[in-house]
PDB file of N, CA and C in Angstrom:
ATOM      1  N   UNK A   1      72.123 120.398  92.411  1.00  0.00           N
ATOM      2  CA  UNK A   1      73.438 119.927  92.055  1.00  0.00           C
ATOM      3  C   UNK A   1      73.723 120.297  90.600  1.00  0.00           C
ATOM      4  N   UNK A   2      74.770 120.693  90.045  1.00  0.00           N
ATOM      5  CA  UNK A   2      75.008 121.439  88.960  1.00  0.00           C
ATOM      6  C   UNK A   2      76.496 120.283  88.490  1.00  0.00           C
ATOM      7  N   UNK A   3      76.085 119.977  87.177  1.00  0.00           N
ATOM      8  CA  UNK A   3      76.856 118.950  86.574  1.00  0.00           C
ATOM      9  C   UNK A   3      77.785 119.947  85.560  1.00  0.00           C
ATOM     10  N   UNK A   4      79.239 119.341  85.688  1.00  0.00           N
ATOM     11  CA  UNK A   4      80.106 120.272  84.995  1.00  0.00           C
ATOM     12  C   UNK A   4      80.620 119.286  84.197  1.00  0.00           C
ATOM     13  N   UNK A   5      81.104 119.511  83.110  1.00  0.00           N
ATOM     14  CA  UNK A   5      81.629 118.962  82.093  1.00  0.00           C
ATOM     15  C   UNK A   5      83.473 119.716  81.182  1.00  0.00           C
ATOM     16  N   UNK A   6      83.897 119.045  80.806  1.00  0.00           N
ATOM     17  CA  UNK A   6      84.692 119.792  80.956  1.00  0.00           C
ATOM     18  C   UNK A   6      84.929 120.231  79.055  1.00  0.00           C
ATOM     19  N   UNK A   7      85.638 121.611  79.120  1.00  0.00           N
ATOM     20  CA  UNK A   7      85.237 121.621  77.670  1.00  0.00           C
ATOM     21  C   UNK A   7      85.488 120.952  76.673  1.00  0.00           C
ATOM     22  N   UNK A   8      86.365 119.647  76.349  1.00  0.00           N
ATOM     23  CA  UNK A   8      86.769 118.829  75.402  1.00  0.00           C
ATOM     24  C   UNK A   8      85.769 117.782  75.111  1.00  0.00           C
ATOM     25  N   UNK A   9      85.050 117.403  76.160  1.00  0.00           N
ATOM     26  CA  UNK A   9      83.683 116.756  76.087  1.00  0.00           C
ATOM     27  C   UNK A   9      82.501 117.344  75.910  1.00  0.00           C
ATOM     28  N   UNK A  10      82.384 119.023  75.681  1.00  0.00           N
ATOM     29  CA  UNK A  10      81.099 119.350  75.459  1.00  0.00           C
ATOM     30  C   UNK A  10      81.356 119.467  74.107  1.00  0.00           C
ATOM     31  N   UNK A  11      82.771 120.045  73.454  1.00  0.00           N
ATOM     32  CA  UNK A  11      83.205 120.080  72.285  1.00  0.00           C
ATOM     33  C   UNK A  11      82.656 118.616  71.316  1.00  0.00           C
ATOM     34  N   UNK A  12      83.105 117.703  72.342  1.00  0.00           N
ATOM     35  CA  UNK A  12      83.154 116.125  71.470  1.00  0.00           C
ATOM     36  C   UNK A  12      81.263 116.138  71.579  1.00  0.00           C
ATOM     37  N   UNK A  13      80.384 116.765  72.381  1.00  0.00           N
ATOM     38  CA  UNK A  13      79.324 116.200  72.267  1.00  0.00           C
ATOM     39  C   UNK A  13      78.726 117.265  71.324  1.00  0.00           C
ATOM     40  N   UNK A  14      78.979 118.298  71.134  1.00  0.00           N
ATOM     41  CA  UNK A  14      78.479 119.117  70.038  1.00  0.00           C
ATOM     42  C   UNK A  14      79.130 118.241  68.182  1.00  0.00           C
ATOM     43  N   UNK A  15      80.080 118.303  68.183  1.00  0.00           N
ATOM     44  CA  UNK A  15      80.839 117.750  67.038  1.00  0.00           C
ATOM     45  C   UNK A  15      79.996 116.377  66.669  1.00  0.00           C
ATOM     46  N   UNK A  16      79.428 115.334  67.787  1.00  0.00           N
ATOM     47  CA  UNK A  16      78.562 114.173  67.675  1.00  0.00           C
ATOM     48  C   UNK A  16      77.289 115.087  67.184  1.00  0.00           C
ATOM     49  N   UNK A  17      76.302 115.580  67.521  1.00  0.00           N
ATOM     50  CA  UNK A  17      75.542 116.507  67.091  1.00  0.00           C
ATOM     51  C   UNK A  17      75.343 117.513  66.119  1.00  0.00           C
ATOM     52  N   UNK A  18      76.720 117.807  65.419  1.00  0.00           N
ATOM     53  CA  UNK A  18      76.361 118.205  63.670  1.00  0.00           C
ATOM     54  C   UNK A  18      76.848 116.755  62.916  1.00  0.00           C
ATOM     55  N   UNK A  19      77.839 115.812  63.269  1.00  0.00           N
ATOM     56  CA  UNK A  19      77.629 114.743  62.629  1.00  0.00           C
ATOM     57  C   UNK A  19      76.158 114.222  62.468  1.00  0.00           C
ATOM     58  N   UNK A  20      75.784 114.054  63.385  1.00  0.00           N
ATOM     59  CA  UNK A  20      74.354 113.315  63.369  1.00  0.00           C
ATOM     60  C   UNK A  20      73.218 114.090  62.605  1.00  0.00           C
ATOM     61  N   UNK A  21      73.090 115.119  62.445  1.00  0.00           N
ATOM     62  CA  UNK A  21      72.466 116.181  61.516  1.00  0.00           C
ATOM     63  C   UNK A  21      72.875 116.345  60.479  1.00  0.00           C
ATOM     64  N   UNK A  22      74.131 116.643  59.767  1.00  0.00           N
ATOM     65  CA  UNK A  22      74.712 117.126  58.556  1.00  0.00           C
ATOM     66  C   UNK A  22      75.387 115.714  58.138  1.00  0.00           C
ATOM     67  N   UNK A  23      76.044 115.118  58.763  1.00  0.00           N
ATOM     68  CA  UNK A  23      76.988 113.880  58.303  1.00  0.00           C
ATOM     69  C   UNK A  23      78.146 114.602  58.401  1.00  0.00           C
ATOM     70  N   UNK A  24      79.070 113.537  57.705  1.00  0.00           N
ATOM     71  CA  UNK A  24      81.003 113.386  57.930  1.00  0.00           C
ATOM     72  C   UNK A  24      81.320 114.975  56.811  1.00  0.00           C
ATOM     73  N   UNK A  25      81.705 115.700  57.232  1.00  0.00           N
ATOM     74  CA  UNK A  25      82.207 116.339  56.150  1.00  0.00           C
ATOM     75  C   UNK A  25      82.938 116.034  55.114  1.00  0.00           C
ATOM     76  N   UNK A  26      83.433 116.681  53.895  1.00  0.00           N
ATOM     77  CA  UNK A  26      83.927 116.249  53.474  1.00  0.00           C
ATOM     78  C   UNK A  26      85.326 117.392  52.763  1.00  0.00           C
ATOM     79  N   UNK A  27      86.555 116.594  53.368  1.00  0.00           N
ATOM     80  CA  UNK A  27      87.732 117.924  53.275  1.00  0.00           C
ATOM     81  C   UNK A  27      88.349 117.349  51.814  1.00  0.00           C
ATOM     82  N   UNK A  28      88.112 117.637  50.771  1.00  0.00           N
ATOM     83  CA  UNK A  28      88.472 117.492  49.281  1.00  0.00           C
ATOM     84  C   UNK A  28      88.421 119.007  49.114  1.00  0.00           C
ATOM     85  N   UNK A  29      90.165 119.511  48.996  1.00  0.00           N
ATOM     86  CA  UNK A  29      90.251 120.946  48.563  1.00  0.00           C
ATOM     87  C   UNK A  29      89.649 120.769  47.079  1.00  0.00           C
ATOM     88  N   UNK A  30      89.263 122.044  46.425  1.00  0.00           N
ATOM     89  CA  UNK A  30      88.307 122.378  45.066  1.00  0.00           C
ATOM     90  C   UNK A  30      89.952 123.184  44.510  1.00  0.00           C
ATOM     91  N   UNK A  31      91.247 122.746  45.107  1.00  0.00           N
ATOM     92  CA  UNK A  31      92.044 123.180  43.875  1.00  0.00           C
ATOM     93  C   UNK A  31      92.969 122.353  44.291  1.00  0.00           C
ATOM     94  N   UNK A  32      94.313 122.688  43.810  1.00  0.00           N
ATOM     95  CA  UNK A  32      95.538 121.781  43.633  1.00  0.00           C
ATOM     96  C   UNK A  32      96.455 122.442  44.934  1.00  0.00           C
ATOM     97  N   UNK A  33      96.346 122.028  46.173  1.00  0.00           N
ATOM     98  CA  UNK A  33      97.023 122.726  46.986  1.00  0.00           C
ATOM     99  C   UNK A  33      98.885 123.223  46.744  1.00  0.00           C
ATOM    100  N   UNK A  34      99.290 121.719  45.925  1.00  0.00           N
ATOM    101  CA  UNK A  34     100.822 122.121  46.166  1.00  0.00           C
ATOM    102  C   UNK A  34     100.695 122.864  44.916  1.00  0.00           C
ATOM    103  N   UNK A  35      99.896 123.105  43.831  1.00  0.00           N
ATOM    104  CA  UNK A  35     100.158 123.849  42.493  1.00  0.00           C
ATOM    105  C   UNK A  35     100.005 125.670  43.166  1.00  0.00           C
ATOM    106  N   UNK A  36      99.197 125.388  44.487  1.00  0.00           N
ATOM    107  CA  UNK A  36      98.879 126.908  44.775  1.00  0.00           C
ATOM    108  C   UNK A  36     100.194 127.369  45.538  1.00  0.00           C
ATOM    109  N   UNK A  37     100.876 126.916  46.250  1.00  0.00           N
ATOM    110  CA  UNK A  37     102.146 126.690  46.569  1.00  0.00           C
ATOM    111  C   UNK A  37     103.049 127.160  45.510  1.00  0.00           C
ATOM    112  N   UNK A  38     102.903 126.367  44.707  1.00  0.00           N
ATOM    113  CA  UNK A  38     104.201 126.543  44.048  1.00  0.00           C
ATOM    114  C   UNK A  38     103.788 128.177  42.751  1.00  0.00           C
ATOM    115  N   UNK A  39     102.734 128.609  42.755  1.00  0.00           N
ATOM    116  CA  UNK A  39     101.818 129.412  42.110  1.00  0.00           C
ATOM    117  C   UNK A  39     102.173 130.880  43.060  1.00  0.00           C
ATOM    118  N   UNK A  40     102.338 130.703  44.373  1.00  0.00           N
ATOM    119  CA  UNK A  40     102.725 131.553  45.573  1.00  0.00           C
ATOM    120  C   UNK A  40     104.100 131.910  45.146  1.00  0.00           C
ATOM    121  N   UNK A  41     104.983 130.869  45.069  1.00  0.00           N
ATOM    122  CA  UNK A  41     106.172 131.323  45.106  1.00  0.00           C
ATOM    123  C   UNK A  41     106.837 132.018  44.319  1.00  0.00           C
ATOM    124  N   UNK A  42     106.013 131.605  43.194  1.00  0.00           N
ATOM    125  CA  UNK A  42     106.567 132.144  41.413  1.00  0.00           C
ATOM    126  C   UNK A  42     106.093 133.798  41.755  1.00  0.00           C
ATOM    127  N   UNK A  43     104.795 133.993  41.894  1.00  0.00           N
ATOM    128  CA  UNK A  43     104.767 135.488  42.233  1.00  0.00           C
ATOM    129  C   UNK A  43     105.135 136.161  43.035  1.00  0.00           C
ATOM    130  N   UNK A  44     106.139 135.664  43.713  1.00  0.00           N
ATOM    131  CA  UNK A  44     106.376 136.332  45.549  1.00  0.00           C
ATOM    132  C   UNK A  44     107.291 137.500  44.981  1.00  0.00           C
ATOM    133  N   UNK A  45     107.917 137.499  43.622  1.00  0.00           N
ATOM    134  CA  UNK A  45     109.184 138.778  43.060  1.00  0.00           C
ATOM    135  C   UNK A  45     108.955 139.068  41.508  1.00  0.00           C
ATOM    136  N   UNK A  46     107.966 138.758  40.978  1.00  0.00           N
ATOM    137  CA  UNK A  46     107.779 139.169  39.814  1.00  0.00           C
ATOM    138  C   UNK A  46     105.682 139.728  39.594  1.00  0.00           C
ATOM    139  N   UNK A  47     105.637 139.833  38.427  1.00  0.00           N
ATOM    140  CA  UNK A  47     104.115 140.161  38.201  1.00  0.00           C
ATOM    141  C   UNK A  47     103.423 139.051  37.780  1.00  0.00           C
ATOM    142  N   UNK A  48     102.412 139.353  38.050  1.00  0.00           N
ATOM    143  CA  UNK A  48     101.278 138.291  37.280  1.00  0.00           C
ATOM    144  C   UNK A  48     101.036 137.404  36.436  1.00  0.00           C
ATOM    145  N   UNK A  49     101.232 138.463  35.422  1.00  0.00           N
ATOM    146  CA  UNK A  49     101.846 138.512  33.996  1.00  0.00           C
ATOM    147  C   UNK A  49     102.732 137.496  34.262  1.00  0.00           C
ATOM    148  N   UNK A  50     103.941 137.818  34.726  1.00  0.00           N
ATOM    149  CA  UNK A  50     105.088 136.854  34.015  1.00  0.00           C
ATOM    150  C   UNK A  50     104.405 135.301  35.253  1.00  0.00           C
ATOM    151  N   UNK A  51     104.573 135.440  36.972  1.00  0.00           N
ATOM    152  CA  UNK A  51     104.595 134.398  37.127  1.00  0.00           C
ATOM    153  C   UNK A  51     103.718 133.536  36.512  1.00  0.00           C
ATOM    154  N   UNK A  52     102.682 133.684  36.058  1.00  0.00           N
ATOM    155  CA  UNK A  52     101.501 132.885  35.277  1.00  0.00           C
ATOM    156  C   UNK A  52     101.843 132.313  34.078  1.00  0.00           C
ATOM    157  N   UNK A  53     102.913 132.901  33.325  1.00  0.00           N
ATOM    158  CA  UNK A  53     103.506 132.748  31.990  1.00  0.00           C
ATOM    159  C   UNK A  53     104.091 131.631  32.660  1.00  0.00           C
ATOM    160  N   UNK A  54     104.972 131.764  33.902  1.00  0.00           N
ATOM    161  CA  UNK A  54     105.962 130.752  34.163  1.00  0.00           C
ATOM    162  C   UNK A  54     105.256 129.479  35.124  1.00  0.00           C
ATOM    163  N   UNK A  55     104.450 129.958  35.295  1.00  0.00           N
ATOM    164  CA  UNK A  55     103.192 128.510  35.819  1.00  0.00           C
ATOM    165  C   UNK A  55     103.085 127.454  34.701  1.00  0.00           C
ATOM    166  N   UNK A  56     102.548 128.415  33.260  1.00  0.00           N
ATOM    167  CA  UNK A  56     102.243 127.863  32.544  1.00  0.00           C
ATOM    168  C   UNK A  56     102.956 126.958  31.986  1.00  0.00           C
ATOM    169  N   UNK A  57     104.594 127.182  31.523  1.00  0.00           N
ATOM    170  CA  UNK A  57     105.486 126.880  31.371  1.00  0.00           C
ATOM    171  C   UNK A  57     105.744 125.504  31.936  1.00  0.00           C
ATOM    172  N   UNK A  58     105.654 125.914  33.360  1.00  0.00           N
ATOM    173  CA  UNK A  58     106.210 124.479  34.455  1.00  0.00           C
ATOM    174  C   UNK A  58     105.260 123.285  34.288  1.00  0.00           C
ATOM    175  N   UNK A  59     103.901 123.885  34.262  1.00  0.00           N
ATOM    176  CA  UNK A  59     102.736 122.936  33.983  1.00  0.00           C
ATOM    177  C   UNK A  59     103.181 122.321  32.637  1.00  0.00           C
ATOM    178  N   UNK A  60     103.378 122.910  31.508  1.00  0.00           N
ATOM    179  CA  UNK A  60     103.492 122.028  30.196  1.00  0.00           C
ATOM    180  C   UNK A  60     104.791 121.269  30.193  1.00  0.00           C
ATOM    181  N   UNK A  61     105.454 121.957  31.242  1.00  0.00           N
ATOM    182  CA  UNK A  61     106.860 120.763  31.086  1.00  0.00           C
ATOM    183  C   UNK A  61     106.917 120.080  31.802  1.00  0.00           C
ATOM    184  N   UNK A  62     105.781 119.934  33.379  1.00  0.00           N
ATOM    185  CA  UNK A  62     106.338 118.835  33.963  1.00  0.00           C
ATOM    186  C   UNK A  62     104.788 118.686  34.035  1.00  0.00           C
ATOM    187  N   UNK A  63     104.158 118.433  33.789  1.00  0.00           N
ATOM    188  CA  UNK A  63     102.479 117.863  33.851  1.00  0.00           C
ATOM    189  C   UNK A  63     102.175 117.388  35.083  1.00  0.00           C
ATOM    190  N   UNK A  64     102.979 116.571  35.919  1.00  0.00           N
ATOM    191  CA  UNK A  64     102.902 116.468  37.476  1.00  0.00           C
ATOM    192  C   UNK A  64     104.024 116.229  38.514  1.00  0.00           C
ATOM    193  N   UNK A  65     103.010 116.390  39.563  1.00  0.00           N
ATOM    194  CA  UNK A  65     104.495 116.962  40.625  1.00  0.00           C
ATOM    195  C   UNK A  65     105.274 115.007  40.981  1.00  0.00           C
ATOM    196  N   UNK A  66     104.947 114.450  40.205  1.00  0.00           N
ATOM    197  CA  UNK A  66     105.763 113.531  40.957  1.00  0.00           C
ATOM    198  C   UNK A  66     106.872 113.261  40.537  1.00  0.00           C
TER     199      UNK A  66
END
């Protein structure tokens, strides 16, 4: 007799099985997601050079996004 499982439960029993070995991961991006965003947009029509000038700019004038 051949036991079938279906794939959302072999998924959930593998996923129990690096928890139990490695632990909870941990999703803390290592940068500023909306600064990379807004870092994207500034260069999407100019150079480097300038959007970075104008990063810099936005950063010293508005220190945070709230």
């Amino acid at each position: 007799m051949t036991i079938s499982i279906t794939p959302s439960t072999h998924l959930a029993r593998i996923y129990e099985l690096l928890i139990d070995t490695y632990g909870e991961p941990e999703n803390k991006p290592d940068y500023d997601p909306l600064g990379g965003l807004v870092g994207t947009i500034l260069s999407q029509h100019t150079s480097d050079i300038n959007s970075g000038r104008a990063y810099q700019q936005l950063v010293a004038t508005l220190p945070t996004w709230e």
